[in-house]
Protein backbone atom coordinates (compact mmCIF):
# COMPACT_ATOMS: atom_id res chain seq x y z
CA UNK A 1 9.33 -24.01 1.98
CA UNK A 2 7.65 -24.82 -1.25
CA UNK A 3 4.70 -23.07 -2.88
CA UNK A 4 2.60 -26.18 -2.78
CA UNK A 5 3.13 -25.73 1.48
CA UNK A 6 2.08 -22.21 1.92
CA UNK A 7 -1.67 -22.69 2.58
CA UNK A 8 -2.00 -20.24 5.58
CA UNK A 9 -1.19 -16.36 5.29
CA UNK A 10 -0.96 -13.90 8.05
CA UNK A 11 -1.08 -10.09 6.15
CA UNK A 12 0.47 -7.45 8.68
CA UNK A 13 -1.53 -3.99 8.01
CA UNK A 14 -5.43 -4.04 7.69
CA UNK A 15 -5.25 -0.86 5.85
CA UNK A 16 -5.98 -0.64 1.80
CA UNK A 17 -3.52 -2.95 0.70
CA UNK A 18 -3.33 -5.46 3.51
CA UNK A 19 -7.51 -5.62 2.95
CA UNK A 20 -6.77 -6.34 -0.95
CA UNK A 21 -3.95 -8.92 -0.02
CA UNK A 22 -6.03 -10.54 2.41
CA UNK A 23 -9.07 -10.57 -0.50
CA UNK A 24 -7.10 -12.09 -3.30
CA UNK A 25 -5.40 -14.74 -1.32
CA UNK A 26 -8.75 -15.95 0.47
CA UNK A 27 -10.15 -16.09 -3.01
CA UNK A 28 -7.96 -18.47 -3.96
CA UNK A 29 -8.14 -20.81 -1.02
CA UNK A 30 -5.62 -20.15 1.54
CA UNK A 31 -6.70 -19.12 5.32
CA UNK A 32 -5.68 -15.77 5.94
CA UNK A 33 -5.36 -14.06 9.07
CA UNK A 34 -5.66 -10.55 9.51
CA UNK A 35 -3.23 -8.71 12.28
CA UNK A 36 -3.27 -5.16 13.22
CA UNK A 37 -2.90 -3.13 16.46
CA UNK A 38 -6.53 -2.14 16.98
CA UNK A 39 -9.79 -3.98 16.98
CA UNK A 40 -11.48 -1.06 15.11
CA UNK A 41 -9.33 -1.39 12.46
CA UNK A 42 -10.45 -4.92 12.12
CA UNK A 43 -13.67 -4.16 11.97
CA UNK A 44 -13.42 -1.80 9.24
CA UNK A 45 -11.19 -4.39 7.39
CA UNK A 46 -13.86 -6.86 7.33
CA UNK A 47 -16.43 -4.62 6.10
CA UNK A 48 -14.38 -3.41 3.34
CA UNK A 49 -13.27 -7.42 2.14
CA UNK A 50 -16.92 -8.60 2.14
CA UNK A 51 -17.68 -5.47 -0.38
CA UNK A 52 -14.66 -5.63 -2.58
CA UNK A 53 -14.89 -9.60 -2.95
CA UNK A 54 -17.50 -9.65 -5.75
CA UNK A 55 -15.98 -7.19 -7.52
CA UNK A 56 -12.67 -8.59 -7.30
CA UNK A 57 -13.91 -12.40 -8.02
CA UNK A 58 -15.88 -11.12 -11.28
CA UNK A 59 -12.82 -9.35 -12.84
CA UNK A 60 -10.94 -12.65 -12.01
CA UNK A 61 -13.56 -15.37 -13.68
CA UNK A 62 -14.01 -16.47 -10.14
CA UNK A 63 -16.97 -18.41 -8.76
CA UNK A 64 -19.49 -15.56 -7.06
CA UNK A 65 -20.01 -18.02 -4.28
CA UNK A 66 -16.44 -18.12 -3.30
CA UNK A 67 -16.63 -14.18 -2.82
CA UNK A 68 -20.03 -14.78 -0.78
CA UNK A 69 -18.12 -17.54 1.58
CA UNK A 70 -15.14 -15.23 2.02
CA UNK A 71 -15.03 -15.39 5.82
CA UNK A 72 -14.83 -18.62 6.10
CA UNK A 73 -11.24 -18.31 5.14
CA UNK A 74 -10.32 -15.37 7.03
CA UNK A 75 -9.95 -14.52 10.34
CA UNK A 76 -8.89 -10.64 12.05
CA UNK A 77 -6.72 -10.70 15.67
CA UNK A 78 -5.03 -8.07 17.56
CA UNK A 79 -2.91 -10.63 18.78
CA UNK A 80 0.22 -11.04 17.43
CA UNK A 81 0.91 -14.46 18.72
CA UNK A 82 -2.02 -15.98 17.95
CA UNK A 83 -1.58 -14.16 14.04
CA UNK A 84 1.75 -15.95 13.74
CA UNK A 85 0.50 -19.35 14.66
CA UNK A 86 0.95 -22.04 12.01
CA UNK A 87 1.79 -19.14 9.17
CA UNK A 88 3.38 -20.01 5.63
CA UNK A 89 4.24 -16.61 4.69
CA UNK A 90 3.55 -13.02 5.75
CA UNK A 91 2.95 -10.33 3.80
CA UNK A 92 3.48 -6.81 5.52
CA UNK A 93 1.65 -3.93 4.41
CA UNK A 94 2.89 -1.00 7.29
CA UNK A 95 3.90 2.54 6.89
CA UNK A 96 6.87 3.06 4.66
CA UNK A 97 9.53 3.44 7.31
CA UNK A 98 12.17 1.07 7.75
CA UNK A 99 12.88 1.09 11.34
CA UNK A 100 9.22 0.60 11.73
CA UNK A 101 9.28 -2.52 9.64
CA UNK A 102 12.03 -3.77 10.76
CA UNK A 103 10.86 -3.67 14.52
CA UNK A 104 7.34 -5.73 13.27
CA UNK A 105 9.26 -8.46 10.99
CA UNK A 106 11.56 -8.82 14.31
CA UNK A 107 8.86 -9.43 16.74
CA UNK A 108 6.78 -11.57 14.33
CA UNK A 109 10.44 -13.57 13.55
CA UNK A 110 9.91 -14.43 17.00
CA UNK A 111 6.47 -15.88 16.84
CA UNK A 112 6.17 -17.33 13.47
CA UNK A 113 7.68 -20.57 12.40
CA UNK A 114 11.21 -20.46 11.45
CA UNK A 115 10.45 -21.69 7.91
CA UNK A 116 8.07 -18.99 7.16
CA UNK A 117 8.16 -16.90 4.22
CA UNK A 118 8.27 -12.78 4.92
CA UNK A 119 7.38 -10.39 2.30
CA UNK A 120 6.73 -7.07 2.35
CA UNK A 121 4.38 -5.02 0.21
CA UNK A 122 6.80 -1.61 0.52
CA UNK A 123 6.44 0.96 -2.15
CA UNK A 124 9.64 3.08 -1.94
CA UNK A 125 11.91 1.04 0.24
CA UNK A 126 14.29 -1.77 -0.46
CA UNK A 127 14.56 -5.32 1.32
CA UNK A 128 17.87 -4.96 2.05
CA UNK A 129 17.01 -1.69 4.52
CA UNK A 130 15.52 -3.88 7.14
CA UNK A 131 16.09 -7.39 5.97
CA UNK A 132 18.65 -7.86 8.94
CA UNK A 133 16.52 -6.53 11.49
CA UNK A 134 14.03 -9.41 10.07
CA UNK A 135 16.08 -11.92 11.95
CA UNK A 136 15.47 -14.18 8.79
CA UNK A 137 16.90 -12.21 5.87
CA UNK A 138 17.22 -15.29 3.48
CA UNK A 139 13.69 -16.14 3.33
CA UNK A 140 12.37 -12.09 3.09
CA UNK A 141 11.82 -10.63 -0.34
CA UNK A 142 9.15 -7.79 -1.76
CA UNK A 143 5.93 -9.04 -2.81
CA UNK A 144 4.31 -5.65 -4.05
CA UNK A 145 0.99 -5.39 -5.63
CA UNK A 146 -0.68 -2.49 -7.00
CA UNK A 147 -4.59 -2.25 -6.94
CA UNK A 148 -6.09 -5.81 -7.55
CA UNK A 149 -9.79 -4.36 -8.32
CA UNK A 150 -7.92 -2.58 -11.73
CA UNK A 151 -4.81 -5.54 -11.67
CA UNK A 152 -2.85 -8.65 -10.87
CA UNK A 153 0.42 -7.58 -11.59
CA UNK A 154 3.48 -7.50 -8.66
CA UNK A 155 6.34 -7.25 -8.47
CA UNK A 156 8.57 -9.54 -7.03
CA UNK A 157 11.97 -7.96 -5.58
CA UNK A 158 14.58 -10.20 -4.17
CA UNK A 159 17.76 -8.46 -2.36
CA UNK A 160 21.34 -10.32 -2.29
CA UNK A 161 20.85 -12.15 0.85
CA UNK A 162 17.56 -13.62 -0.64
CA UNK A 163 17.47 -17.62 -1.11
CA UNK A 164 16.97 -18.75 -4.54
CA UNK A 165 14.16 -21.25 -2.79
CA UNK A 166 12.54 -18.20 -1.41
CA UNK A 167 12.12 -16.25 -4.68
CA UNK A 168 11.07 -19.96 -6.47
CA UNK A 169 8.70 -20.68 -3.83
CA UNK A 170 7.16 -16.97 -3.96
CA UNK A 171 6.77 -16.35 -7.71
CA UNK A 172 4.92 -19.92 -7.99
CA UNK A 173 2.78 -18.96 -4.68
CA UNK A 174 1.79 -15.18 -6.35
CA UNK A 175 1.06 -17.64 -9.67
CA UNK A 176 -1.21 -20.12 -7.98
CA UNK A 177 -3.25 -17.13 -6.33
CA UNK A 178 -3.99 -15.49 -9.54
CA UNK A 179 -1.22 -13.12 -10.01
CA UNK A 180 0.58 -11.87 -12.93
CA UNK A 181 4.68 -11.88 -11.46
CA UNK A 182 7.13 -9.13 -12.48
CA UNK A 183 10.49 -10.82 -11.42
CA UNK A 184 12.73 -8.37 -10.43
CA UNK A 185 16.67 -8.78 -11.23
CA UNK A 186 17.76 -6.98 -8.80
CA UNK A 187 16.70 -4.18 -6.27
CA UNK A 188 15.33 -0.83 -7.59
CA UNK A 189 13.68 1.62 -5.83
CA UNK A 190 9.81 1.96 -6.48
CA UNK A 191 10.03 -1.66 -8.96
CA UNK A 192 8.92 -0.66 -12.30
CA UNK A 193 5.49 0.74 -12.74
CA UNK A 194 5.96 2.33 -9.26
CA UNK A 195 9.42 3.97 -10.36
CA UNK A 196 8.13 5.84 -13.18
CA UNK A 197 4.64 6.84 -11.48
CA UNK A 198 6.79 8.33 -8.63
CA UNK A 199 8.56 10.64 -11.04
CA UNK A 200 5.13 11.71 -12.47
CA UNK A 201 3.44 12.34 -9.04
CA UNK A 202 6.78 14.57 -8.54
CA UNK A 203 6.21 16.60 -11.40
CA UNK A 204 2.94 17.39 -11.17
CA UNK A 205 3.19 18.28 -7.67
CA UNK A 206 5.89 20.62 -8.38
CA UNK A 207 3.45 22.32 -10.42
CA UNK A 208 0.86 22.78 -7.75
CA UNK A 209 3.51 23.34 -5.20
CA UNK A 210 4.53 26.24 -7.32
CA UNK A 211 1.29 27.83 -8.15
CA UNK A 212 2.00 27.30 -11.36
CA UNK A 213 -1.90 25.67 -12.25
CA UNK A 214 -4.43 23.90 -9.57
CA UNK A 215 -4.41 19.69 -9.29
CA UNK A 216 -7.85 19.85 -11.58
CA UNK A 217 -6.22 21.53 -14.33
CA UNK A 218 -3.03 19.69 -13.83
CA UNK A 219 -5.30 16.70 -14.25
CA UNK A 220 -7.33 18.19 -17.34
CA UNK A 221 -3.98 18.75 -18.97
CA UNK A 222 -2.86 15.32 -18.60
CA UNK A 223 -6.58 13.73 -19.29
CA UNK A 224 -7.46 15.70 -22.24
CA UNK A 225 -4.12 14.96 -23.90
CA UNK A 226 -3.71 11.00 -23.21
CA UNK A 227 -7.17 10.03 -23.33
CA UNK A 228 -6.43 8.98 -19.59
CA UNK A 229 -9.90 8.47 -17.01
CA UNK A 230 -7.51 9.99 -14.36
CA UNK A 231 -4.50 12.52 -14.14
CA UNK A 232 -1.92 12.34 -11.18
CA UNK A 233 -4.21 14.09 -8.36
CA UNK A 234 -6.97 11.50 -8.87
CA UNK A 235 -4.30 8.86 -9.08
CA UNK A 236 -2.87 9.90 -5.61
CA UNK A 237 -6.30 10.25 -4.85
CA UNK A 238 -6.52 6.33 -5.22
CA UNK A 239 -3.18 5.52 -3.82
CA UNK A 240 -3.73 7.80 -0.48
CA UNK A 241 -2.70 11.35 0.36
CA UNK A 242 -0.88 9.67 3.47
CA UNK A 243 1.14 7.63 1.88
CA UNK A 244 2.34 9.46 -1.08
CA UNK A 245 3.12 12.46 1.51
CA UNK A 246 5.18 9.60 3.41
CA UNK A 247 6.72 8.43 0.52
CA UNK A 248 7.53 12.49 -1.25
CA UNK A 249 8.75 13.45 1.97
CA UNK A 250 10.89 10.17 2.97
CA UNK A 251 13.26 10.93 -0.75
CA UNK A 252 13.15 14.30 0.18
CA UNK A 253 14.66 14.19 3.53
CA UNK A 254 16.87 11.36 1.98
CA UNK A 255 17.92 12.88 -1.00
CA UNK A 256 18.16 16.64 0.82
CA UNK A 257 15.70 18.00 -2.23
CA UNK A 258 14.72 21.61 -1.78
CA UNK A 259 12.16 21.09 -4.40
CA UNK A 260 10.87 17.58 -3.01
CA UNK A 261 10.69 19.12 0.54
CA UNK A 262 8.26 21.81 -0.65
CA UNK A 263 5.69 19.32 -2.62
CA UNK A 264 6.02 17.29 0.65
CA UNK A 265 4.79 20.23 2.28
CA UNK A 266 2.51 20.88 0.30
CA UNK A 267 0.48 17.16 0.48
CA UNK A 268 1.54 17.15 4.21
CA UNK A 269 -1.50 20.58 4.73
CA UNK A 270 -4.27 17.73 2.80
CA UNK A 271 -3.04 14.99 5.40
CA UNK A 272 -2.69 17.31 8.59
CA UNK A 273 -6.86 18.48 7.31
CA UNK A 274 -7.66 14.78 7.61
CA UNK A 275 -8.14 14.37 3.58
CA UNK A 276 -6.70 11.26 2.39
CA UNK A 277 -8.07 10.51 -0.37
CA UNK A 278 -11.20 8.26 -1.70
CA UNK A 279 -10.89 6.20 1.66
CA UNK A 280 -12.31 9.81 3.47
CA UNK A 281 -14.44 10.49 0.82
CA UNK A 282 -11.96 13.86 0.67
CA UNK A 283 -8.21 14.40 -1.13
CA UNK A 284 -7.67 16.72 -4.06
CA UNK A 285 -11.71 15.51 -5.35
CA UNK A 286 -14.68 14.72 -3.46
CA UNK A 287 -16.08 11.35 -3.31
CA UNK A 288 -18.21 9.28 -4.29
CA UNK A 289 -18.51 11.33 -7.54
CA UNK A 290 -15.69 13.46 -7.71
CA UNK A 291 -15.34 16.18 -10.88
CA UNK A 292 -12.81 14.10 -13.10
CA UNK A 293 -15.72 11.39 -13.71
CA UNK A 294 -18.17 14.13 -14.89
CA UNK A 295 -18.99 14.37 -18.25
CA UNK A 296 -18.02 18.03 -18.91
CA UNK A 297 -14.76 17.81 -16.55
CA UNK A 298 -12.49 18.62 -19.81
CA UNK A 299 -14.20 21.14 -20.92
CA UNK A 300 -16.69 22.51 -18.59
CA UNK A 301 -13.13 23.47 -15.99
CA UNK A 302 -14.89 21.64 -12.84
CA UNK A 303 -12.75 21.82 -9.70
């Protein structure tokens, strides 16, 4: 598989980051399908793409009518066999477990064509965890992106088994769709940007966890110091309560931290309430105008 062949992409996940996948690759010409489970979650994808387009297409230089026509290059099935028909390459955005994954790349290895691309859009695990259980380990690498409304940067993140064509034909893919490619040399937990923010989520919920001062100071600390329009609590705000509890608590249990295990714990009582974040309107702020965008959030100690 060359670049200049991948034309159609199936993204596995219609949650954030499979809606912001789908977005950037439709805006750059390629037919995208949509797969998840449930026809609700579908729906919501589509809503969410149509709104984000414009806003992704202007920080890209990218025609407003292409944003406005954005449907006409995607499509949303609960089917996985008619998802996998004709693909190029898949990008899976599912929760961070590896069985899990491995389990969808194996039934969609099944489905798709054998010369199609798999990447996965992980943020804490490693190819090589599941790239067996993918049935086509060669030809799977990581494609992760970060938040295309603020960025273009990914990372790209073969492991050993990974054919040179695959990582050539993926980096010049990611390059042709507008995206800025962090080749990776070799696997790394959490890439590079996502390594270090990891260890600063960490800290600063070992702070909370402790009682040692609330997620809005935390974040006044870190804002008032660095200039920053966000400290750590907004930021896993943005990311998702969900999946930075998935993520704390999967190194924890891994790693047999005493100290991780509590700050899971801790973001696991915000998930368990239902408050994820800026995608319920409810996490460590309230949105759409949460406290650390208010003028006098430095100064004026708004919770």
């Amino acid at each position: 598989m060359k670049a200049e062949d991948i034309k159609k992409v199936l993204i596995i996940g219609a949650g954030t980051m499979g809606r912001q996948i789908a977005t950037q690759f439709a805006l750059y010409d390629c037919d995208v399908v949509v797969y998840d489970i449930k026809e609700e979650f579908l729906e919501k994808a589509k809503k969410s793409i149509v709104k984000m387009a414009p806003g992704v297409a202007a920080s890209q230089g990218i025609a407003p009518e292409k944003a406005a026509a954005i449907l006409e290059r995607l499509t949303f099935t609960a089917d996985p066999e008619t998802a996998a028909k004709g693909v190029h390459l898949v990008s899976e955005s599912v929760p961070e477990d590896p069985e899990l994954k491995g389990k969808v790349f194996a039934t969609f290895h099944k489905l798709c064509p054998p010369d199609a691309i798999f990447t996965t859009n992980t943020s804490s695990l490693l190819p090589s965890m599941f790239a067996e259980a993918t049935g086509r380990p060669d030809k799977l690498l990581a494609l992760h992106f970060h938040d295309i409304r603020i960025s273009t940067i990914v990372d790209l993140m073969p492991h050993a088994g990974t054919s040179q064509e695959t990582v050539d034909a993926v980096k010049d893919f990611a390059e042709r769709t507008g995206l800025n490619v962090i080749l990776m040399n070799k696997e790394s937990f959490g890439y590079v940007f996502n390594y270090i923010l990891m260890s600063f989520f960490q800290q600063a919920q070992t702070l909370a966890s402790k009682g040692i001062a609330t997620p809005a100071d935390i974040d006044r600390a870190w804002m008032g110091v660095t200039k920053s329009p966000m400290g750590p609590f907004a930021m896993m705000d943005s990311v998702g309560l969900d999946t930075v509890w998935k993520i704390t608590e999967f190194w924890a249990m891994r790693n047999n931290s005493k100290g991780a295990l509590k700050n899971a714990e801790y973001m696991k009582q915000y998930v368990e309430r239902g408050e994820l974040g800026q995608k319920t309107r409810k996490g460590f702020y309230t949105y759409p105008d949460p406290a650390f965008i208010q003028p006098d959030f430095i100064t004026g100690h708004k919770k």
